[in-house]
C-alpha atoms as a PDB file:
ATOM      1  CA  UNK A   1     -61.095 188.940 -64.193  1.00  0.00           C
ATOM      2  CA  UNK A   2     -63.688 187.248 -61.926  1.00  0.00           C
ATOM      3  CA  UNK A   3     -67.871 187.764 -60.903  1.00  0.00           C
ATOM      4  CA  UNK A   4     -67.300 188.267 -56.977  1.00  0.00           C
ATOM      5  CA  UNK A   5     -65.457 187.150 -54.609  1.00  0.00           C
ATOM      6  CA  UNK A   6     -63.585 183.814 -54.200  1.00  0.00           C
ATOM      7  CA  UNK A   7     -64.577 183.121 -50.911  1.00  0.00           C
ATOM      8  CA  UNK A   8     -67.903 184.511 -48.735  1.00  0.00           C
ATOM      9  CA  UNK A   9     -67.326 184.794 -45.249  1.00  0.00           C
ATOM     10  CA  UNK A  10     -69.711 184.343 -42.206  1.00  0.00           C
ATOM     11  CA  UNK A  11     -69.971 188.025 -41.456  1.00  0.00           C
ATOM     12  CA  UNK A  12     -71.445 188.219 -45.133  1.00  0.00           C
ATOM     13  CA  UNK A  13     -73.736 185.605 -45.057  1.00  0.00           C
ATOM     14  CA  UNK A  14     -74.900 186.771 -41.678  1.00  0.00           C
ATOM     15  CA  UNK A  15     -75.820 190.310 -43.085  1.00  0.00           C
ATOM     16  CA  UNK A  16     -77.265 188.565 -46.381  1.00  0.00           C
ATOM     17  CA  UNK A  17     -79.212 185.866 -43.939  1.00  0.00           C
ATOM     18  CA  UNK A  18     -80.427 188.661 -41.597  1.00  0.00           C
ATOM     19  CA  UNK A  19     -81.641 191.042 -44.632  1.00  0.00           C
ATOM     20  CA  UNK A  20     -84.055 188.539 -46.354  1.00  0.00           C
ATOM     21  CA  UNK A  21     -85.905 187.354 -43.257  1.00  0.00           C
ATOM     22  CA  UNK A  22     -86.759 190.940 -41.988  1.00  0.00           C
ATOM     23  CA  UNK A  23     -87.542 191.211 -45.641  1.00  0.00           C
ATOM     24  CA  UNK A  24     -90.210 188.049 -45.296  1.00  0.00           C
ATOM     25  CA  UNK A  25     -91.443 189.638 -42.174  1.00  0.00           C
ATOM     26  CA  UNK A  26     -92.096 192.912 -44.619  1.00  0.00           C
ATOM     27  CA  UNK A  27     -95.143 191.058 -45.578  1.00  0.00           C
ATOM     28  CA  UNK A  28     -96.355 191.437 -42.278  1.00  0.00           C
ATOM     29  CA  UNK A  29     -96.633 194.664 -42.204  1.00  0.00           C
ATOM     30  CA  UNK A  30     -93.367 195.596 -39.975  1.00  0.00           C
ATOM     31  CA  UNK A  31     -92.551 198.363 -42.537  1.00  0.00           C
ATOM     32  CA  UNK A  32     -94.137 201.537 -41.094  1.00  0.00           C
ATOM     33  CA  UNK A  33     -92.514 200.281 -37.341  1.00  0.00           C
ATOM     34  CA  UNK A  34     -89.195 200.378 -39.107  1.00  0.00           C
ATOM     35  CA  UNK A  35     -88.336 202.574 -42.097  1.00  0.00           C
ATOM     36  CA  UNK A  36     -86.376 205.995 -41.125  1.00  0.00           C
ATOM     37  CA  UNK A  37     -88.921 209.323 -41.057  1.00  0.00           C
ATOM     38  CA  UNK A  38     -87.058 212.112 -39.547  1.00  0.00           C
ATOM     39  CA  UNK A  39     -91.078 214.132 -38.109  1.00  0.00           C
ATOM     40  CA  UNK A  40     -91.169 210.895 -36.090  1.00  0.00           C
ATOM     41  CA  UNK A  41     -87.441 210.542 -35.006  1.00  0.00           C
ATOM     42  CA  UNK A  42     -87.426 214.413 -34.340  1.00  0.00           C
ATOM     43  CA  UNK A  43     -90.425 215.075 -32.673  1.00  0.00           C
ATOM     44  CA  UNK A  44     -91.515 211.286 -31.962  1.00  0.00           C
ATOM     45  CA  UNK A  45     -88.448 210.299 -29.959  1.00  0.00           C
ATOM     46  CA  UNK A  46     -88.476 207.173 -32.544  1.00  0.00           C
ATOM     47  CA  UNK A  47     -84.943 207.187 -31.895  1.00  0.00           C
ATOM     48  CA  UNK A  48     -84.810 203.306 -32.947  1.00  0.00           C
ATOM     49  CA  UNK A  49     -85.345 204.079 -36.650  1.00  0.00           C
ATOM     50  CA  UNK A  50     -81.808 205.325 -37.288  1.00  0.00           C
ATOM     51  CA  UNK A  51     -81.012 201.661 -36.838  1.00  0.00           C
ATOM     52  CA  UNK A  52     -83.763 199.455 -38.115  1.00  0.00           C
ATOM     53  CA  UNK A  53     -84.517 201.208 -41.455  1.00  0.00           C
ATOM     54  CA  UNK A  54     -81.173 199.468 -42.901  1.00  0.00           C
ATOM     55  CA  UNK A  55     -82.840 196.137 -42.640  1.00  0.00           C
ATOM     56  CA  UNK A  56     -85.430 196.458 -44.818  1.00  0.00           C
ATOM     57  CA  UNK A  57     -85.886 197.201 -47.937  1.00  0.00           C
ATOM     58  CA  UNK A  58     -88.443 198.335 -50.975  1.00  0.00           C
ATOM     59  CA  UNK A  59     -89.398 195.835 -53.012  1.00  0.00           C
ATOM     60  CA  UNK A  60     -87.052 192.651 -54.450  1.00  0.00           C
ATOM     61  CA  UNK A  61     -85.092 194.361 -56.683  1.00  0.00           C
ATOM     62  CA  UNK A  62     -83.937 196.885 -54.198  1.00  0.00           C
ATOM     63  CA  UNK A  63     -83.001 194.042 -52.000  1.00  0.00           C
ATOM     64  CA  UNK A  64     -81.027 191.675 -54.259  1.00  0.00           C
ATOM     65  CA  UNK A  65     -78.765 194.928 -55.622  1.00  0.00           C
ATOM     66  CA  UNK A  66     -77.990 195.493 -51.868  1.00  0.00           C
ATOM     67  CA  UNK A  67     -77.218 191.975 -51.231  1.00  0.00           C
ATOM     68  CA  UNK A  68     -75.471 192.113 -54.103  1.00  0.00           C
ATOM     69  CA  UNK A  69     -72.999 194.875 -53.770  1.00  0.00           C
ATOM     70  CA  UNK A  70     -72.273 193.610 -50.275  1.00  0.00           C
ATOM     71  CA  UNK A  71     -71.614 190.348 -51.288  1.00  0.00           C
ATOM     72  CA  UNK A  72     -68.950 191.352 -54.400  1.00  0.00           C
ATOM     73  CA  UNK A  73     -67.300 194.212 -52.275  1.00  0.00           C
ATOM     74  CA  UNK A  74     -67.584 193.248 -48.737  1.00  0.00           C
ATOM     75  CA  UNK A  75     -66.298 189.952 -49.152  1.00  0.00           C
ATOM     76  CA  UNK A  76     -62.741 191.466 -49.184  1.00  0.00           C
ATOM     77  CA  UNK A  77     -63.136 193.569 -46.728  1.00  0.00           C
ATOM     78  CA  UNK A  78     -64.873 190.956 -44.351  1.00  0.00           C
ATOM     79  CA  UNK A  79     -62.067 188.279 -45.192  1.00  0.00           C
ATOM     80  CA  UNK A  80     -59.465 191.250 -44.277  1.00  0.00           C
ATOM     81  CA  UNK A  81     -61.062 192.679 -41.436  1.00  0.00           C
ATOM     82  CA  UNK A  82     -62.340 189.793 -39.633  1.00  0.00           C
ATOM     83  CA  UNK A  83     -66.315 189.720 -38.744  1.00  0.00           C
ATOM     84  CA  UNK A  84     -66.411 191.388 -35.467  1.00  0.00           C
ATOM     85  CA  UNK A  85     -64.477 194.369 -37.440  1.00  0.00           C
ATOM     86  CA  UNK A  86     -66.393 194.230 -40.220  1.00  0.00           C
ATOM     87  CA  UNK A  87     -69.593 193.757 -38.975  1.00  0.00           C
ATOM     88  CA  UNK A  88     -69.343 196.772 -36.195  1.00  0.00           C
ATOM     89  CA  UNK A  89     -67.638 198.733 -39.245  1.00  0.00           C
ATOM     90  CA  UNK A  90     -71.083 198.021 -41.327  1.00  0.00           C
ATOM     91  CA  UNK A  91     -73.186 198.475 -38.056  1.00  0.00           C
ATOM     92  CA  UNK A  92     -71.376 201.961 -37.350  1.00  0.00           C
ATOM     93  CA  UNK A  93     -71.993 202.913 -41.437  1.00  0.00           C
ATOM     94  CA  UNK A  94     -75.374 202.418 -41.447  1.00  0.00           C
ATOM     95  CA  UNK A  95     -76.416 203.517 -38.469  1.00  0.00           C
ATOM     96  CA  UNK A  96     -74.519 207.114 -39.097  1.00  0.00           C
ATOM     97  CA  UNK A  97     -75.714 207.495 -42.569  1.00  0.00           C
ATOM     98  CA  UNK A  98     -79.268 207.267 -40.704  1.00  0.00           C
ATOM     99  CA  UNK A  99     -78.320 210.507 -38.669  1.00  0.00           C
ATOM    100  CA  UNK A 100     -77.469 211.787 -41.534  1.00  0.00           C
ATOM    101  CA  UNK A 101     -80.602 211.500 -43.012  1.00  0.00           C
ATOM    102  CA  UNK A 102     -82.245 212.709 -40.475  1.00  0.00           C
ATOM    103  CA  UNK A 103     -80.649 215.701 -39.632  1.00  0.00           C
ATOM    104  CA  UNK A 104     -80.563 216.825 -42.804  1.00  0.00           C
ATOM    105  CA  UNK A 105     -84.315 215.686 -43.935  1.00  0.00           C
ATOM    106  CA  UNK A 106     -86.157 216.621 -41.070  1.00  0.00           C
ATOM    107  CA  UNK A 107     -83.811 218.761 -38.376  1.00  0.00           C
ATOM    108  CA  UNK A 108     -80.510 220.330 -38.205  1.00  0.00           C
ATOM    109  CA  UNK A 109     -80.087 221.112 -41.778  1.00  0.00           C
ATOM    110  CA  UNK A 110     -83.342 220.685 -43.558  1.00  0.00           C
ATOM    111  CA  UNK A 111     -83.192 222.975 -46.427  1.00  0.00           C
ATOM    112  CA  UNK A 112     -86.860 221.764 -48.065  1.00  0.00           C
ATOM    113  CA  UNK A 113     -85.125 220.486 -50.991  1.00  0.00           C
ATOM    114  CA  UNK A 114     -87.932 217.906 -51.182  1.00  0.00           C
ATOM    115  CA  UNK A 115     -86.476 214.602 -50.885  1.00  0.00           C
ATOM    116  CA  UNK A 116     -88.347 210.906 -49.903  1.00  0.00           C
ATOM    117  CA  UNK A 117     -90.812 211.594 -47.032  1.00  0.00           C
ATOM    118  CA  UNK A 118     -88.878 208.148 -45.657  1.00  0.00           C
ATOM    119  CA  UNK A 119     -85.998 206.298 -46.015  1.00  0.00           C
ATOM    120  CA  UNK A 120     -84.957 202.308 -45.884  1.00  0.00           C
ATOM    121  CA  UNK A 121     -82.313 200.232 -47.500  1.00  0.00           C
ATOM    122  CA  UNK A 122     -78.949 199.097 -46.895  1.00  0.00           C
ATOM    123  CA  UNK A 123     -77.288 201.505 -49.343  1.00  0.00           C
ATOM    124  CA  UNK A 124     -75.827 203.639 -46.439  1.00  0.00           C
ATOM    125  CA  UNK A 125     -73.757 201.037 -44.555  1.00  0.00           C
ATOM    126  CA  UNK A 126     -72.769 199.388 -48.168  1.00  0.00           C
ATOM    127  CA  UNK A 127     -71.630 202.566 -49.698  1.00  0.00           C
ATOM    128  CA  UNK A 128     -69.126 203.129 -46.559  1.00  0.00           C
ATOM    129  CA  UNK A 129     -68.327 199.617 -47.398  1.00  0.00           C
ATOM    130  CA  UNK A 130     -67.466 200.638 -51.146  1.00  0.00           C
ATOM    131  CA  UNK A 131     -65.553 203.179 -49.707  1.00  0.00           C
ATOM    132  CA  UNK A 132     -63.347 200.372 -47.597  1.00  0.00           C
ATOM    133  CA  UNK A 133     -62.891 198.313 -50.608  1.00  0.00           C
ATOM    134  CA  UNK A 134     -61.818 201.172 -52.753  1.00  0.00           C
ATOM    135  CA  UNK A 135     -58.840 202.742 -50.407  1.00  0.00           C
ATOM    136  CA  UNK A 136     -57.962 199.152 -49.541  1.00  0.00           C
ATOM    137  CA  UNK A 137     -57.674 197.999 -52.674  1.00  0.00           C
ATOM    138  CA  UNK A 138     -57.005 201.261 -54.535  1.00  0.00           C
ATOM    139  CA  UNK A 139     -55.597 199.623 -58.211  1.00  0.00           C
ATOM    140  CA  UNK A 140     -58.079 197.098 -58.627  1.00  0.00           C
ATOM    141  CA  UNK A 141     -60.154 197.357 -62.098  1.00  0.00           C
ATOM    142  CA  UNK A 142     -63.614 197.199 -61.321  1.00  0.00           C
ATOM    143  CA  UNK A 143     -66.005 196.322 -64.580  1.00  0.00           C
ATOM    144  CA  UNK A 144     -69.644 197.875 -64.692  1.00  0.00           C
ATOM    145  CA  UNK A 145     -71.902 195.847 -66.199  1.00  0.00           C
ATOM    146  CA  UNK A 146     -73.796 199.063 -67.225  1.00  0.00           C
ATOM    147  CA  UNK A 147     -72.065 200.890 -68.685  1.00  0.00           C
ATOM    148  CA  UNK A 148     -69.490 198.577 -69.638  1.00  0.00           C
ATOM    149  CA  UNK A 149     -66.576 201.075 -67.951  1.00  0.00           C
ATOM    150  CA  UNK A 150     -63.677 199.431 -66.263  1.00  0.00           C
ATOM    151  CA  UNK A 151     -62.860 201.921 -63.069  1.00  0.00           C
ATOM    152  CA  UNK A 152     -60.172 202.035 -61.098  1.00  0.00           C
ATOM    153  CA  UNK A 153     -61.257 200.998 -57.176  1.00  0.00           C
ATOM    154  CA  UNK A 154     -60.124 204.394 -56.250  1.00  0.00           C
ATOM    155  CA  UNK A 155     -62.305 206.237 -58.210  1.00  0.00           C
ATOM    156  CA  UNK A 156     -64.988 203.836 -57.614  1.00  0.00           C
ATOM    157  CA  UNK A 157     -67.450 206.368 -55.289  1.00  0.00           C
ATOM    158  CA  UNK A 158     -67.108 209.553 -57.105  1.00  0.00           C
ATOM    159  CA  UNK A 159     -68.089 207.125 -60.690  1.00  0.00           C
ATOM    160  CA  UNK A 160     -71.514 205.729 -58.672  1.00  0.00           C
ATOM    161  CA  UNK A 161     -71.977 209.335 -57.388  1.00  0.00           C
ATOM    162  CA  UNK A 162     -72.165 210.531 -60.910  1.00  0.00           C
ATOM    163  CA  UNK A 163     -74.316 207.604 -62.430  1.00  0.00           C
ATOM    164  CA  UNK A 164     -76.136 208.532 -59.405  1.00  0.00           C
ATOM    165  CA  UNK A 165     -76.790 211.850 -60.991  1.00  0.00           C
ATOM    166  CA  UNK A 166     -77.786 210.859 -64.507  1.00  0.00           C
ATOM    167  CA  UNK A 167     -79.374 207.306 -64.061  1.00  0.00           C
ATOM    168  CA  UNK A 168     -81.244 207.139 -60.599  1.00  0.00           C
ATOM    169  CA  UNK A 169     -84.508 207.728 -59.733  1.00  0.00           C
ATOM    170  CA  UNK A 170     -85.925 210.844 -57.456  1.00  0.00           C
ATOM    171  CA  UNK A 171     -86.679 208.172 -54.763  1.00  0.00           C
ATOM    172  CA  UNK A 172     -83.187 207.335 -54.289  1.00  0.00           C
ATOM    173  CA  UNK A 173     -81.448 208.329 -50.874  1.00  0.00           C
ATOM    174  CA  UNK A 174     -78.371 210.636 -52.167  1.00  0.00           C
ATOM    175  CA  UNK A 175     -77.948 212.074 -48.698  1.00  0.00           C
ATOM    176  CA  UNK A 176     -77.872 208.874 -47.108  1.00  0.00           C
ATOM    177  CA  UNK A 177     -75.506 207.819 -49.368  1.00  0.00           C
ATOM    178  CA  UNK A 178     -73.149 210.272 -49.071  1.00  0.00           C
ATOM    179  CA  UNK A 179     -73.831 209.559 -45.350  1.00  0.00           C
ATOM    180  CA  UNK A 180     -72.383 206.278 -45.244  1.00  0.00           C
ATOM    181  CA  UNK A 181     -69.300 207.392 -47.144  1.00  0.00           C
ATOM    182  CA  UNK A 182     -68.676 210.311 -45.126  1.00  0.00           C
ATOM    183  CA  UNK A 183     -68.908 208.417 -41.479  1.00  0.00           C
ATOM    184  CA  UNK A 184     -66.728 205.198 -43.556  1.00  0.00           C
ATOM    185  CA  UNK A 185     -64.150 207.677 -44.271  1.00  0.00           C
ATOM    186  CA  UNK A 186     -64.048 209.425 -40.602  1.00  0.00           C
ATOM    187  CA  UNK A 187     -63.852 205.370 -38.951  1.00  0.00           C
ATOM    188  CA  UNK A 188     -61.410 204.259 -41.642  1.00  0.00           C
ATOM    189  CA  UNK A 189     -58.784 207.590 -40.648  1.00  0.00           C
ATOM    190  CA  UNK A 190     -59.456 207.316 -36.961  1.00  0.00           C
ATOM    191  CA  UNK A 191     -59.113 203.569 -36.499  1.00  0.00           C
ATOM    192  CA  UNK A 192     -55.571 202.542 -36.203  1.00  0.00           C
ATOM    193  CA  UNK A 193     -56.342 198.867 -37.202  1.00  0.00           C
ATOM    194  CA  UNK A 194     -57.973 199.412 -40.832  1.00  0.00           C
ATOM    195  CA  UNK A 195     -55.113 200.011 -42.740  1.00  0.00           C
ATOM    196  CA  UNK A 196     -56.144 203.585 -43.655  1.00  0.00           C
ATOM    197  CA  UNK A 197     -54.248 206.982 -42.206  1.00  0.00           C
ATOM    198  CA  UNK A 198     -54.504 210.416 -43.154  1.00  0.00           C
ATOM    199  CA  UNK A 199     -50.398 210.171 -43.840  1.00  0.00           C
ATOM    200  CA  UNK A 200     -51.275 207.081 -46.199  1.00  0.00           C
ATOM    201  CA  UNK A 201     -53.802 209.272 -47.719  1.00  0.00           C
ATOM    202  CA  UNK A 202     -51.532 211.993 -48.310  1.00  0.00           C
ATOM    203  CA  UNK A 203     -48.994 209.844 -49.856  1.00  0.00           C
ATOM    204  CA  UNK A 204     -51.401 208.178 -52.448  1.00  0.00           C
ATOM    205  CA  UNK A 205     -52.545 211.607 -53.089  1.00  0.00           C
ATOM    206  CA  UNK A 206     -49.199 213.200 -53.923  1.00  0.00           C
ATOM    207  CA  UNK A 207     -48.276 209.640 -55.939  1.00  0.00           C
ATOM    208  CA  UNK A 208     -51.232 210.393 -58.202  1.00  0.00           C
ATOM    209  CA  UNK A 209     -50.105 213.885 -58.485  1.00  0.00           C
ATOM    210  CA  UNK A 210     -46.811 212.903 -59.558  1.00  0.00           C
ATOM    211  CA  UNK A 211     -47.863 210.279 -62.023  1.00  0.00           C
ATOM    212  CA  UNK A 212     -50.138 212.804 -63.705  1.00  0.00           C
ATOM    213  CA  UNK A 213     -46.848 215.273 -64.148  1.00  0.00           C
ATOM    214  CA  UNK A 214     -45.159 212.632 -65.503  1.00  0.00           C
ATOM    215  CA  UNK A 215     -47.304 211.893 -68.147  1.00  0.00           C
ATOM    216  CA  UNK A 216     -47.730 215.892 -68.868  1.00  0.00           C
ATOM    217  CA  UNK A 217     -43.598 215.342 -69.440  1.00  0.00           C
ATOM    218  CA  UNK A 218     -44.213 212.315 -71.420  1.00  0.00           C
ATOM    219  CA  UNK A 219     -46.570 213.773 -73.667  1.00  0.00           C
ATOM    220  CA  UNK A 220     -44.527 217.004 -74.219  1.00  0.00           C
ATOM    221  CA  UNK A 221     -41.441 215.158 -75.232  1.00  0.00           C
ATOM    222  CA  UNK A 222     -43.552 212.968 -77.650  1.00  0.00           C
ATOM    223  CA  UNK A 223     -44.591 215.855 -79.326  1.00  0.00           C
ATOM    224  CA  UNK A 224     -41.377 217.659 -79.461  1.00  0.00           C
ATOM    225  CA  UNK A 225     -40.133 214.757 -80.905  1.00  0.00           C
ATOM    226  CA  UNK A 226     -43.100 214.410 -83.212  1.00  0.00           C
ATOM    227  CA  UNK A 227     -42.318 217.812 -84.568  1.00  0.00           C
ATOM    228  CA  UNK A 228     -38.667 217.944 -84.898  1.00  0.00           C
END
């Protein structure tokens, strides 16, 4: 069992480096020029946001957890990948889970469910990153600090999804979320380079179905046993 990864590479620290100084130019009141507002993309033509409201972030606290998940998680994937990979991979993440957002929110397929007016934060490129690390890496044990609950990496979105649900606060971005999972998945399948197919998919899938019948069989014969 370890705290992170062994080794940070430069794509990381490029992404951490990057995210705190547009952070320290927060305080000059960049924020409004940046953050993600689907009336203005929509009917603006601030097409720029879909990019530039990943780079900053709320307050401190919603920075460090960013920085943090990306640091434990995409570590891996970085050292795997190799930067250019990994950073367009990130890039591509983000970027999508912003169109997302914004169709949904303000265009497309606004249903007035009354979510944030705006959105910023790096949790839509990380979460497609959590979604690399987790089909990568699909047997790792991954330990919550709260709640203590060791997860298996594969099961690793649907768990936050749910903690989501019952921990996180109205403000939080589930749409963009799910965003940056869904356009993760679609450029882990189609790229032939990230050690992801739909064929390997299929395969784990119908492994985990057999393992569950398996332990169905194993659990009927203990009980036969138990009562003969």
């Amino acid at each position: 069992m370890q705290f992170g990864p062994r080794v940070t590479p430069d794509a990381i620290k490029w992404l951490i480096g990057a995210n705190i100084a547009v952070f320290l130019l927060q305080g000059f009141g960049i924020t409004p020029l940046l953050y993600l507002e689907p009336e203005l993309f929509w009917r603006g033509g601030q097409f720029w946001r879909v990019a530039t409201y990943m780079w900053i972030h709320e307050g401190p606290m919603h920075l460090i957890l960013n920085m943090l998940g990306l640091w434990m998680f995409g570590s891996d994937v970085a050292a795997q990948w190799g930067p250019r990979r990994f950073l367009r991979f990130y890039l591509l993440c983000g970027i999508g889970a912003g169109l997302v957002i914004a169709a949904w929110q303000g265009g497309l397929l606004s249903l007035g469910l009354g979510m944030p007016a705006y959105t910023l934060g790096a949790s839509g490129a990380i979460y497609g990153v959590l979604l690399a690390y987790s089909l990568l890496w699909p047997n790792r044990t991954v330990m919550f600090i709260f709640p203590p609950v060791p997860v298996r990496a594969i099961y690793f979105i649907p768990f936050l999804f749910l903690m989501e649900m019952i921990f996180a606060s109205p403000g939080v971005s589930h749409i963009g979320h799910l965003g940056g999972v869904l356009v993760g998945f679609l450029l882990l399948v189609q790229s032939n380079d990230a050690g992801i197919t739909i064929s390997q998919l299929q395969y784990r899938f119908r492994r985990w179905r057999m393992r569950g019948k398996l332990r169905a069989l194993d659990d009927d014969e203990s009980n036969r046993r138990r009562f003969h």
